[in-house]
Protein backbone atom coordinates (compact mmCIF):
# COMPACT_ATOMS: atom_id res chain seq x y z
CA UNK A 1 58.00 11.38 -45.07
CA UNK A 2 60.96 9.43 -44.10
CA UNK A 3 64.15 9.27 -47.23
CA UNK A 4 64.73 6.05 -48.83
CA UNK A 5 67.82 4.49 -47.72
CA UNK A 6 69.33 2.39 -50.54
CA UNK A 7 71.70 0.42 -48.32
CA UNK A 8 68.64 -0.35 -46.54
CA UNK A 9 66.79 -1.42 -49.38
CA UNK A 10 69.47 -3.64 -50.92
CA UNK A 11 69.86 -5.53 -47.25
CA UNK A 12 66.33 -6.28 -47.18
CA UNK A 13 66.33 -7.77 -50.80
CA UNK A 14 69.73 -9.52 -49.89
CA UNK A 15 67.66 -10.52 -46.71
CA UNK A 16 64.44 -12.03 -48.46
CA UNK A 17 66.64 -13.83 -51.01
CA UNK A 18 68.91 -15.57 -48.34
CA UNK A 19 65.69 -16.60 -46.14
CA UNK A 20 63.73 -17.97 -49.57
CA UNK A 21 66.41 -19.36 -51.32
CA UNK A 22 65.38 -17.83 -54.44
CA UNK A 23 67.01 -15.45 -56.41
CA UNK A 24 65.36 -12.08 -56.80
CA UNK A 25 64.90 -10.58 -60.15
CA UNK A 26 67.32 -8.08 -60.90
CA UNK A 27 65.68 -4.44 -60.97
CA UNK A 28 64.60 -0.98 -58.68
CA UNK A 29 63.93 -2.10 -55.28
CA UNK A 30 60.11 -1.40 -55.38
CA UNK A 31 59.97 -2.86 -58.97
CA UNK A 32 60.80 -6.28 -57.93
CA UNK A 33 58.74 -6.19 -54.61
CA UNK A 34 56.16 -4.67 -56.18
CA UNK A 35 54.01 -7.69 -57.53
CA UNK A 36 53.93 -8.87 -53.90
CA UNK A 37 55.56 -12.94 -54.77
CA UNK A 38 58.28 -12.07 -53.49
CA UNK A 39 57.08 -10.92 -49.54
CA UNK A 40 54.39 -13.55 -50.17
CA UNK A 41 56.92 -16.15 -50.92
CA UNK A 42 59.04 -14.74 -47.95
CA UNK A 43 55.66 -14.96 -45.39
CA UNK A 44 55.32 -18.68 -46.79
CA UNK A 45 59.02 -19.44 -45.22
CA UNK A 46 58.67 -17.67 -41.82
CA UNK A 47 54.99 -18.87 -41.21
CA UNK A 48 54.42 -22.11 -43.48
CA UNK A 49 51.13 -21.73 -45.35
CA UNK A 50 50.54 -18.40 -43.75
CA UNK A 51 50.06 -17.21 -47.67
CA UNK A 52 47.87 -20.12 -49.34
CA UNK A 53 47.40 -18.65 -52.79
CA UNK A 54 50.00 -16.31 -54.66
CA UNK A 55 49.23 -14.80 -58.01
CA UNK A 56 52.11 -14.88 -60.45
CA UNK A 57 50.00 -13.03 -63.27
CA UNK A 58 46.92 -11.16 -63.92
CA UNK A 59 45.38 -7.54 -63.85
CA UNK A 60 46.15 -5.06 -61.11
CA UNK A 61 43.48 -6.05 -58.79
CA UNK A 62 45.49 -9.76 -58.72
CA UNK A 63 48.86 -8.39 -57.64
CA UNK A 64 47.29 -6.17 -54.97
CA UNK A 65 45.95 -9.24 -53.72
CA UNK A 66 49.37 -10.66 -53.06
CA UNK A 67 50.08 -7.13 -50.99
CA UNK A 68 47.15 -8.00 -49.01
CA UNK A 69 47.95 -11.48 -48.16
CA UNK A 70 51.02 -10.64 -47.22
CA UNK A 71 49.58 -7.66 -44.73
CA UNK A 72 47.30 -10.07 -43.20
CA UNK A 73 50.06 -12.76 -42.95
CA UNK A 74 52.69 -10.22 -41.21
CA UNK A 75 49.59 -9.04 -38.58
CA UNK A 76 48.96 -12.97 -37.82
CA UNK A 77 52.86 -13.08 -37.66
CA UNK A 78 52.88 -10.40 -34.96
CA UNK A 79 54.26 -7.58 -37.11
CA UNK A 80 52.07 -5.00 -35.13
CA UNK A 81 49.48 -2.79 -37.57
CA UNK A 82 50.87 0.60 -37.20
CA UNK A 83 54.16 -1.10 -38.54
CA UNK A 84 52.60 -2.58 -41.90
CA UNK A 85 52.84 -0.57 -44.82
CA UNK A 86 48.86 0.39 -46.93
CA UNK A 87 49.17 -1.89 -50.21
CA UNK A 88 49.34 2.00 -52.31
CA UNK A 89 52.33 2.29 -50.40
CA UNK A 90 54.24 -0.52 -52.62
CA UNK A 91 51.28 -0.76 -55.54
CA UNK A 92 51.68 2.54 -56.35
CA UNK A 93 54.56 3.56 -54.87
CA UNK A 94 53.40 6.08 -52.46
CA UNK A 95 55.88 5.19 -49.45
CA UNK A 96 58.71 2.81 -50.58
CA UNK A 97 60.43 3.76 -46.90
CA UNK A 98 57.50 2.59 -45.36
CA UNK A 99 57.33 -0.76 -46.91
CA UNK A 100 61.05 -0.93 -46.09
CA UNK A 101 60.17 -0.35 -42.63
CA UNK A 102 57.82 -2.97 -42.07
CA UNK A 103 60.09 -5.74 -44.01
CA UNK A 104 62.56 -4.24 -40.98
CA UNK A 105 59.78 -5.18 -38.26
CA UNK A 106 58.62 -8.60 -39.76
CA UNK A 107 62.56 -9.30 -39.77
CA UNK A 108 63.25 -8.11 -36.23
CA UNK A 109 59.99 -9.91 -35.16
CA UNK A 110 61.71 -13.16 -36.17
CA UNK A 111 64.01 -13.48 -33.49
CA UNK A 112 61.37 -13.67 -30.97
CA UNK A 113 60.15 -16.81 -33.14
CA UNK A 114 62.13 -19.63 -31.60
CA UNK A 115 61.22 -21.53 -35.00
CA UNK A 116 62.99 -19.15 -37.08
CA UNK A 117 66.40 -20.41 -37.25
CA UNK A 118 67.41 -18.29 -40.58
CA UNK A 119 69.46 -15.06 -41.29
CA UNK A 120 68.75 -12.01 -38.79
CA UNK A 121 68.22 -8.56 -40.59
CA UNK A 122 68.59 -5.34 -38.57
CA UNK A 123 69.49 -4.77 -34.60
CA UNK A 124 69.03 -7.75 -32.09
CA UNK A 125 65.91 -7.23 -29.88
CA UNK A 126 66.23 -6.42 -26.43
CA UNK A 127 64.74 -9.50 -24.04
CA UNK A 128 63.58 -8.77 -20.42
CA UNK A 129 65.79 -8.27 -17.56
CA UNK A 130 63.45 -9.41 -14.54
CA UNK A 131 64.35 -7.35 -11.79
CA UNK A 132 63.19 -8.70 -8.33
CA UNK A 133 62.89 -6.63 -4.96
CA UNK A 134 62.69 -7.21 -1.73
CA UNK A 135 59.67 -5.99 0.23
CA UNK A 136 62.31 -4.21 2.21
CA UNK A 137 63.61 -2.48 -1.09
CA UNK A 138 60.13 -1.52 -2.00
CA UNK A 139 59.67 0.17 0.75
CA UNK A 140 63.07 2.06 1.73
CA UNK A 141 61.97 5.46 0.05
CA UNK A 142 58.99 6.06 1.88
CA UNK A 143 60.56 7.72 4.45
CA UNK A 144 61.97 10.25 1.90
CA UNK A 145 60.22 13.33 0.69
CA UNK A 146 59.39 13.87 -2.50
CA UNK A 147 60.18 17.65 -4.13
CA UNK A 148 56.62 16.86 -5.92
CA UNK A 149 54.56 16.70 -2.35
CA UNK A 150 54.85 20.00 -1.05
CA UNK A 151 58.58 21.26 -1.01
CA UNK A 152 58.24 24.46 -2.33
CA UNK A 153 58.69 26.98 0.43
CA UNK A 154 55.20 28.39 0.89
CA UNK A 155 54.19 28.69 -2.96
CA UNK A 156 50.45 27.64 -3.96
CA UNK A 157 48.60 28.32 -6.57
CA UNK A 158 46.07 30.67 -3.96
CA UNK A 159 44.99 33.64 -6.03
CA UNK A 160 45.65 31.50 -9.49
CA UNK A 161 42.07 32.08 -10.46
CA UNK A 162 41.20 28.86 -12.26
CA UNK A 163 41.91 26.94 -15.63
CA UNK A 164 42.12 29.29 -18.68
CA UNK A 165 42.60 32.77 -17.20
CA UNK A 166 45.22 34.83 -17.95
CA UNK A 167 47.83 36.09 -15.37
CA UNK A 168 47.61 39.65 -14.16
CA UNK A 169 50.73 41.32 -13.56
């Protein structure tokens, strides 16, 4: 499992509060995330209505709800799966670097939202340098051998005596 990072941790709550405009409760870092209003809040402002109900009380089951929303917010958002964090992560505080991590992807996923016009959080994104080639270029190398197609001075694999066996010295 990957170590926490607090300076990590206290840019992404100094990151959710400048994109909501609300001030987080002061606390641990998975305390205050872990009821899930304050991510939900945070999916509401990058995706309007992407969260369309947000428990602010209630059992266990209610709050893990709010996780859930959020999950299925970020996927719709484009955060890819593998990148979203299981609600035990932050519920019950499995893998607080995971949920860090993801907050870190939904952030960097922002800047390929033209919409987004808020705070960035983490490196900038690379974008595409479109390379274009001449048929000409494409084919200059053809003429060239490659050391994979047969330059190897008379080796083969003759006597190898298939897939599995051992080799007899």
């Amino acid at each position: 499992m990957v170590k926490r990072d607090a300076t990590q941790e206290k840019e992404v709550l100094e990151w959710i509060e400048a994109v909501t405009g609300q001030k987080l409760p002061a606390g641990r870092y998975e305390d205050v995330l872990r009821d899930g209003i304050a991510i939900c809040h945070l999916m509401n402002k990058l995706s309007p209505g992407s969260v369309s109900k947000i428990q602010t009380s209630g059992g266990h089951f209610k709050l893990r709800e709010n996780i859930e929303r959020f999950q299925k917010a970020a996927k719709a958002y484009g955060v890819p799966e593998e990148e979203i964090f299981q609600t035990a992560d932050l519920y019950d505080m499995r893998n607080i670097p995971q949920v860090t991590l993801s907050l870190y992807a939904l952030a960097r996923l922002t800047q390929k939202h033209p919409e987004y016009k808020g705070p960035a959080l983490g490196p900038k994104m690379a974008d595409a340098h479109k390379r274009e080639f001449t048929e000409e270029q494409l084919r200059a190398h053809e003429g060239q051998l490659n050391l994979q197609m047969g330059y190897n001075k008379g080796a083969s694999q003759a006597g190898h005596g298939g897939m599995g066996n051992t080799r007899h010295m």
